[in-house]
Protein backbone atom coordinates (compact mmCIF):
# COMPACT_ATOMS: atom_id res chain seq x y z
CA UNK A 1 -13.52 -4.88 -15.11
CA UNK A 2 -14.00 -3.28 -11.96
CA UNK A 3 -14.11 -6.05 -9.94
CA UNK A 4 -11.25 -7.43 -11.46
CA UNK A 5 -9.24 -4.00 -10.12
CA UNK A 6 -11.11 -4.62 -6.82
CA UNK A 7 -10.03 -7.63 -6.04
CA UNK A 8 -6.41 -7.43 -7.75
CA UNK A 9 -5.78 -4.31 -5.61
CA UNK A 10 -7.05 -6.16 -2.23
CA UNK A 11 -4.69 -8.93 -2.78
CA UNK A 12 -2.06 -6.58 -3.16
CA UNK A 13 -2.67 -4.05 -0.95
CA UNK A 14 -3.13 -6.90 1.68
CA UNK A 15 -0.12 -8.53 0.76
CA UNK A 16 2.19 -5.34 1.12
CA UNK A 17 0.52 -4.55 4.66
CA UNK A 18 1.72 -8.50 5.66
CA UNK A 19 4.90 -8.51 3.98
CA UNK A 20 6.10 -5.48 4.88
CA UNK A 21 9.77 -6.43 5.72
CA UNK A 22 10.22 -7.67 2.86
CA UNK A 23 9.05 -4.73 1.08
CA UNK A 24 10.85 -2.04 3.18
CA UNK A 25 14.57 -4.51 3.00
CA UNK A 26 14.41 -5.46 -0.63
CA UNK A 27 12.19 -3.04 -2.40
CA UNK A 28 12.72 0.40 -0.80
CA UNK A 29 13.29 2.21 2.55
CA UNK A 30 11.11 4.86 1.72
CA UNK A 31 13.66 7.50 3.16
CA UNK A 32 11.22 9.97 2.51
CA UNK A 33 9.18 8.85 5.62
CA UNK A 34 12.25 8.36 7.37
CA UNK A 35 12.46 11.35 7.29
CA UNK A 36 9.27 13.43 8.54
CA UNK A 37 8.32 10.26 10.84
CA UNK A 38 11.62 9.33 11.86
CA UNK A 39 12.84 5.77 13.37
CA UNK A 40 10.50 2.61 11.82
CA UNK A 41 8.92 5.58 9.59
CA UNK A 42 9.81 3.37 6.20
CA UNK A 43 7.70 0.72 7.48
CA UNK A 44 4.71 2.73 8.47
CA UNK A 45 5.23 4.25 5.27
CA UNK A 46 4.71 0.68 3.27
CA UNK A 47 1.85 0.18 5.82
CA UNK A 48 -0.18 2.73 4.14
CA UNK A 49 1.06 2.55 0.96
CA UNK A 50 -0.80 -0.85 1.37
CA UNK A 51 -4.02 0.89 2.78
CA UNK A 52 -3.67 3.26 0.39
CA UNK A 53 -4.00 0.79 -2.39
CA UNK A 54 -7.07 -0.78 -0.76
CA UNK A 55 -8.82 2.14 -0.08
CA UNK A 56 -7.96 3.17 -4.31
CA UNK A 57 -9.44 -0.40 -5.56
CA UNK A 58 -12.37 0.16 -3.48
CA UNK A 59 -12.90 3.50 -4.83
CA UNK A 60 -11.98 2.53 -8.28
CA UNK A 61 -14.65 -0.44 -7.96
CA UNK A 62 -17.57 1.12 -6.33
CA UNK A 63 -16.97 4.73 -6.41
CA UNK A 64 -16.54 6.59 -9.66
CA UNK A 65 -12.84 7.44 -9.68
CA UNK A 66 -11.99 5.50 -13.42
């Protein structure tokens, strides 16, 4: 099962990082980052919400966090 959640959350997390655009026009702008990071901060806010979900599926593979 964990490798399952490894992989699954690689794919994902690798897509978000490469489709970020598309994220940040169609999905959300993420004003929160807007915000505190100001100009293009939505988009470096989907950048590591990608990371963020590669870093998790490594953890949750070969770490102990499930």
């Amino acid at each position: 099962m964990e490798i399952l959640v490894f992989f699954a959350g690689t794919i994902v997390g690798i897509l978000i990082i490469r489709y970020v655009s598309w994220f940040y026009y169609n999905v959300s702008k993420l004003p929160f980052f807007e915000r505190y990071i100001g100009f293009g901060g939505g988009v470096t806010g989907w950048r590591l919400i990608g990371v963020l979900v590669i870093v998790g599926s490594w953890v949750a593979a070969f770490g102990d966090l499930l």
